[in-house]
Every structure is written in structure tokens, then in C-alpha cells.
Protein backbone atom coordinates (compact mmCIF):
# COMPACT_ATOMS: atom_id res chain seq x y z
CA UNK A 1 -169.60 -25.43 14.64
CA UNK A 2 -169.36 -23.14 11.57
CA UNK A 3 -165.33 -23.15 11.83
CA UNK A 4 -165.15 -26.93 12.45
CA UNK A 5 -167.18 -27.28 8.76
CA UNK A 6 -164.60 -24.86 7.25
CA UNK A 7 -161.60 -27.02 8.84
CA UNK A 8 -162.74 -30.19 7.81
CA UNK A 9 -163.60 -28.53 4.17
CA UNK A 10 -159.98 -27.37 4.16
CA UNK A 11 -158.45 -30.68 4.86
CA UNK A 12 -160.88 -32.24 2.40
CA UNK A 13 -159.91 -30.13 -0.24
CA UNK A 14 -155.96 -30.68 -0.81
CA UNK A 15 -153.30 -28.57 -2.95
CA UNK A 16 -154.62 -29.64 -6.29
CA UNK A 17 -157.54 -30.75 -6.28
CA UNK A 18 -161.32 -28.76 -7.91
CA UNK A 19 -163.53 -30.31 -5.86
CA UNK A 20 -167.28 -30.14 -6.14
CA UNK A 21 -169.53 -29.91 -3.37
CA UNK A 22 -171.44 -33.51 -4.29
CA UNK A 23 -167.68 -34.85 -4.10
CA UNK A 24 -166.90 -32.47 -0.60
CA UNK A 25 -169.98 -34.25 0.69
CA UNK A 26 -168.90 -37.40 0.32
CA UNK A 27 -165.75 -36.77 1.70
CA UNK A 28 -166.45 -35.12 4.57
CA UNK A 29 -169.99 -36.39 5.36
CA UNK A 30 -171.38 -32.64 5.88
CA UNK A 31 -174.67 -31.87 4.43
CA UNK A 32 -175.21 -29.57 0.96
CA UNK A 33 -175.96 -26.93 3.04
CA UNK A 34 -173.22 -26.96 5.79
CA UNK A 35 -170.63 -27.47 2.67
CA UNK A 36 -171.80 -24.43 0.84
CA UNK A 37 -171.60 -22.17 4.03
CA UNK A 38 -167.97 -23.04 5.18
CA UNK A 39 -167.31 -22.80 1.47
CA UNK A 40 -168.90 -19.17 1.04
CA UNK A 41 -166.81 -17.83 4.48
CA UNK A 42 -163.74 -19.78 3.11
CA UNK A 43 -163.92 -17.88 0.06
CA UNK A 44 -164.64 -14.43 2.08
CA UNK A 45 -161.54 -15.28 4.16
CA UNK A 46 -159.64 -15.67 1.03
CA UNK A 47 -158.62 -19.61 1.65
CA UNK A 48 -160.48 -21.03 -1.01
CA UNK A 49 -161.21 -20.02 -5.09
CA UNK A 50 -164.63 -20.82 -6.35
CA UNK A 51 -163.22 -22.00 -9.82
CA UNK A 52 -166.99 -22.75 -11.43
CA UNK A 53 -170.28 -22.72 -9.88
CA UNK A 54 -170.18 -25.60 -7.29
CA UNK A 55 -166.39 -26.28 -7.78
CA UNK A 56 -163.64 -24.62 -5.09
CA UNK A 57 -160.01 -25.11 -4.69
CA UNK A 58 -157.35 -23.99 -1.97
CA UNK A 59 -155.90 -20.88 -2.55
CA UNK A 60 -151.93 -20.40 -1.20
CA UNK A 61 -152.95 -18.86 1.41
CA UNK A 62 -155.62 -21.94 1.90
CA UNK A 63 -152.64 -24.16 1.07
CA UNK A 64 -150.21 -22.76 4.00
CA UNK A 65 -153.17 -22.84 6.60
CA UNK A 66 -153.29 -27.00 5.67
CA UNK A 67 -149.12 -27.43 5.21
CA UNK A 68 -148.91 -25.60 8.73
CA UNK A 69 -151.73 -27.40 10.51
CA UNK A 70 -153.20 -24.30 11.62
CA UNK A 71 -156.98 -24.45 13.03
CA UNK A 72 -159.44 -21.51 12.23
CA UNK A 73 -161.47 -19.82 14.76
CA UNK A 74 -164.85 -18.18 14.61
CA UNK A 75 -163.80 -14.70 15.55
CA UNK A 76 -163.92 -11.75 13.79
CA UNK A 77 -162.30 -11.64 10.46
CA UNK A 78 -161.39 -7.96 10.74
CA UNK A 79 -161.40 -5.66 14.03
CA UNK A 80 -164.86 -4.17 14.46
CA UNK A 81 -165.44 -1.17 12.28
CA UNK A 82 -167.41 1.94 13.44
CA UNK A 83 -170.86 1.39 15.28
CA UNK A 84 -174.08 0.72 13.60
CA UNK A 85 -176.24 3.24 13.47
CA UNK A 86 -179.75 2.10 14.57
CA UNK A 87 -182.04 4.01 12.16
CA UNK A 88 -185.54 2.79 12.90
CA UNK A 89 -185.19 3.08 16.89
CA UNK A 90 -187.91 5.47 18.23
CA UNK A 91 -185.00 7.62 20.10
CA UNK A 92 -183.44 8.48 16.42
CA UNK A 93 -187.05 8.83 14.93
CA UNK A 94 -187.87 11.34 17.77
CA UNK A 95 -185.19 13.57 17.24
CA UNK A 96 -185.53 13.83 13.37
CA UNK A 97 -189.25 14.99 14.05
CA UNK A 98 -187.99 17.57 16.66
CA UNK A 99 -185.33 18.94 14.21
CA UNK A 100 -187.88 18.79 11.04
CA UNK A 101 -190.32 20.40 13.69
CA UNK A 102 -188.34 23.04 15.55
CA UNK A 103 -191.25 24.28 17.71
CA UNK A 104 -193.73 21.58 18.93
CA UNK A 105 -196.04 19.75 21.34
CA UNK A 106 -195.56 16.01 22.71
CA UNK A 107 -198.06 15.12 20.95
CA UNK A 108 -196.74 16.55 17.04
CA UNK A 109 -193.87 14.23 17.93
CA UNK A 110 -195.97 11.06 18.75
CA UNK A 111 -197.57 11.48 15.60
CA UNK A 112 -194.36 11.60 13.37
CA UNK A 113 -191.72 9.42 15.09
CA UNK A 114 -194.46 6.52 16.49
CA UNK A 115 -194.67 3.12 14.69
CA UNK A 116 -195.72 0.29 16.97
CA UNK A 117 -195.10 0.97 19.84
CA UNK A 118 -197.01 -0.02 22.84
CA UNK A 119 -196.89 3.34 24.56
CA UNK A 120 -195.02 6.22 22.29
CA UNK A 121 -196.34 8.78 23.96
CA UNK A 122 -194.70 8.12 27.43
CA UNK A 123 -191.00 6.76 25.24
CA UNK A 124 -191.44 10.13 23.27
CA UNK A 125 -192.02 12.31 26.79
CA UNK A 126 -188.95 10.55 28.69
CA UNK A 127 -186.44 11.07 25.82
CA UNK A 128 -188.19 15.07 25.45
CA UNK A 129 -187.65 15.32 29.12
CA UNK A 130 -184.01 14.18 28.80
CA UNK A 131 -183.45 16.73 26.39
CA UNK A 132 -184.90 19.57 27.62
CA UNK A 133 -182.70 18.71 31.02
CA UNK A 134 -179.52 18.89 29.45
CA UNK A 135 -180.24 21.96 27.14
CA UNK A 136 -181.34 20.84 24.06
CA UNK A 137 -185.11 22.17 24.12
CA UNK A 138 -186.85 25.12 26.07
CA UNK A 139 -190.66 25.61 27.40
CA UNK A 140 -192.86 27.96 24.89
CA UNK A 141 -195.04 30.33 26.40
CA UNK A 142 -198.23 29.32 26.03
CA UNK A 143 -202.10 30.73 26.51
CA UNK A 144 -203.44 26.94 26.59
CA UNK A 145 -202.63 24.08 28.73
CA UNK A 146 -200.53 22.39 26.15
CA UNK A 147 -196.86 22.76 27.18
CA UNK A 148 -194.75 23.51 23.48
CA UNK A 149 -191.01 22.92 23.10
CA UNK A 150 -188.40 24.76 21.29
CA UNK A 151 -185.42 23.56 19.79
CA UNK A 152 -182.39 25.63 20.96
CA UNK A 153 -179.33 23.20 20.14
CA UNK A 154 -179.65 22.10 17.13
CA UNK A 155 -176.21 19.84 16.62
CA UNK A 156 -177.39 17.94 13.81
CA UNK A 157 -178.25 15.01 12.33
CA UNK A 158 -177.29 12.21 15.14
CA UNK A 159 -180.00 11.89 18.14
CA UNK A 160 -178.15 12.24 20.94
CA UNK A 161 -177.87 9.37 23.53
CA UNK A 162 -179.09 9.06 26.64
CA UNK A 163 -176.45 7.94 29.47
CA UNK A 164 -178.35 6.40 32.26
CA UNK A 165 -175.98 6.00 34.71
CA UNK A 166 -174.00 9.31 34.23
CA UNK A 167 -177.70 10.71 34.48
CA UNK A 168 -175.98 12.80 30.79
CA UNK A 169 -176.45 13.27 27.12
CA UNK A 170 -174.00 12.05 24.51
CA UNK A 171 -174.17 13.88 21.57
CA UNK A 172 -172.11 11.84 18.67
CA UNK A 173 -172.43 15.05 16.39
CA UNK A 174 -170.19 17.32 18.80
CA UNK A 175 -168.76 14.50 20.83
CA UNK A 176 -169.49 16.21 23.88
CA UNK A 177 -171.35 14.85 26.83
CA UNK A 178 -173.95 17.84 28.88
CA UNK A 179 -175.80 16.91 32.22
CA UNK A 180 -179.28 16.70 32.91
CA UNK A 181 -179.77 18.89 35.11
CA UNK A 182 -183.17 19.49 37.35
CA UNK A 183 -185.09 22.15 35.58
């Protein structure tokens, strides 16, 4: 919908002309708010000049995309950059406790990396399980029943990710993928 808005906006507009949006809405019978949208990704795209507040005009590249008849898309403006790095999930806020931590129980790590959650404790023991499989953590001897963790690899700040079906670990910081293994 979005790219037919910017279409009809680009038609609307013409070579010359500094058109405001009470005039674009007029024209084109879009609301305010549809009109300032296509406007705002027109602009982004680099098709149209925002000459004043409120007041937008074809750029020459806007210009050849009308003299051509060309049709815009919604797709991507640019080819999709690096991946987002999920900062709040409980799988990154687990491992940041574990490497401020070093040594620790389940239970040290539910207290730091938990927020909401319905159940952290059993999200915070499948993920320490995971880990300790494929080498990250070791068992701590211990007089009481409370099983402590060490931290033996250490590859920084990334949490490593958890590949389901490989039954593996990514880890982004090393690029390398270990397998969890039955310990």
C-alpha cells in the first residue's frame, strides 16, 4: 500500500512544481497522514527534496523515475546489513552474568540475567546445560548439594547460540561451531 502512496505522490508532483501536502491531498485524495509517509520514504530514497516544511519537489532522480514510467516496489532499499544483535534476550543476559560471574550456581545466574520471565530458572538451566555440553563450563567440586559451574572458555563478549537441529553451539566471537556432547 505504502509504495502505491509514494507512486501516486510521484505522479502528483511533476518536474516543477513545490507542492504542499494540503495541495498533494487534494490531488491525489490520500489522507495528511498517508501523504507525509510516502513523502518521508520518498525523501529517504532520494526521489523527492523537502524544499520548506510541508513543501516537496521531484528530485532528477524523482524526475527520471516519472519520464521513464517506472513503478516502485516495497523492497528493501539497500541489501540487508549485518544481523541485529538482540540485547535484552535472556540467552545474551545469561551469558554476560556467567562471564561477569566466572564461578557460579544456577541460581546466581537467575538472579542477574532474569526479568519477566515466566520460568527463568528452567530457560537459565537449559542454555547452562547447553554450555557445559559443548565445553564452555565445568562442574565445581562441591561439599553441599548445590552443583557450581566454572567458566573455562571464555570467547568473549557474544553469547553463543544454540543450534537445535545440529544439536551444536555457534559461537559468533570465534566463528566456530563445537558439539554438545553427552557429559
Amino acid at each position: 500500500m505504502c509504495a502505491e502512496n509514494q507512486n501516486t505522490i510521484l505522479r502528483a508532483i511533476g518536474p516543477d512544481a513545490c507542492l504542499t501536502i494540503e495541495v498533494l491531498e487534494a490531488a491525489t485524495g490520500l489522507s495528511r497522514k498517508a501523504i507525509s509517509q510516502a513523502c518521508t520514504k520518498l525523501v529517504y530514497r532520494g526521489f523527492v527534496d523537502r524544499v520548506e516544511a510541508g513543501c516537496f519537489q521531484l528530485t532528477n532522480e524523482g524526475q527520471i523515475v516519472v519520464e521513464n514510467n517506472a513503478v516502485l516496489n516495497s523492497a528493501p532499499i539497500r541489501p540487508f546489513g549485518k544481523k541485529r544483535k538482540h540485547g535484552k534476550s535472556m540467552r545474551i543476559r545469561i551469558w554476560r552474568a556467567v562471564r561477569l560471574k566466572q564461578k557460579f550456581t544456577i541460581s546466581d545466574i537467575v538472579i542477574l540475567a532474569s526479568k519477566n520471565e515466566k520460568a527463568p530458572r528452567d530457560g537459565v538451566q537449559r542454555y547452562l546445560r547447553l554450555l557445559f555440553q559443548s565445553g564452555y563450563l565445568r562442574y565445581l567440586k562441591s561439599d553441599n548439594r548445590t552443583r557450581r559451574y566454572v567458566l573455562i572458555r571464555d570467547t568473549g563478549p557474544e553469547a553463543p547460540m544454540i543450534q537445535r537441529d545440529k544439536k551444536a553451539v555457534y559461537d559468533p566471537n570465534t566463528k566456530e561451531t563445537y558439539p554438545c556432547l553427552q557429559r
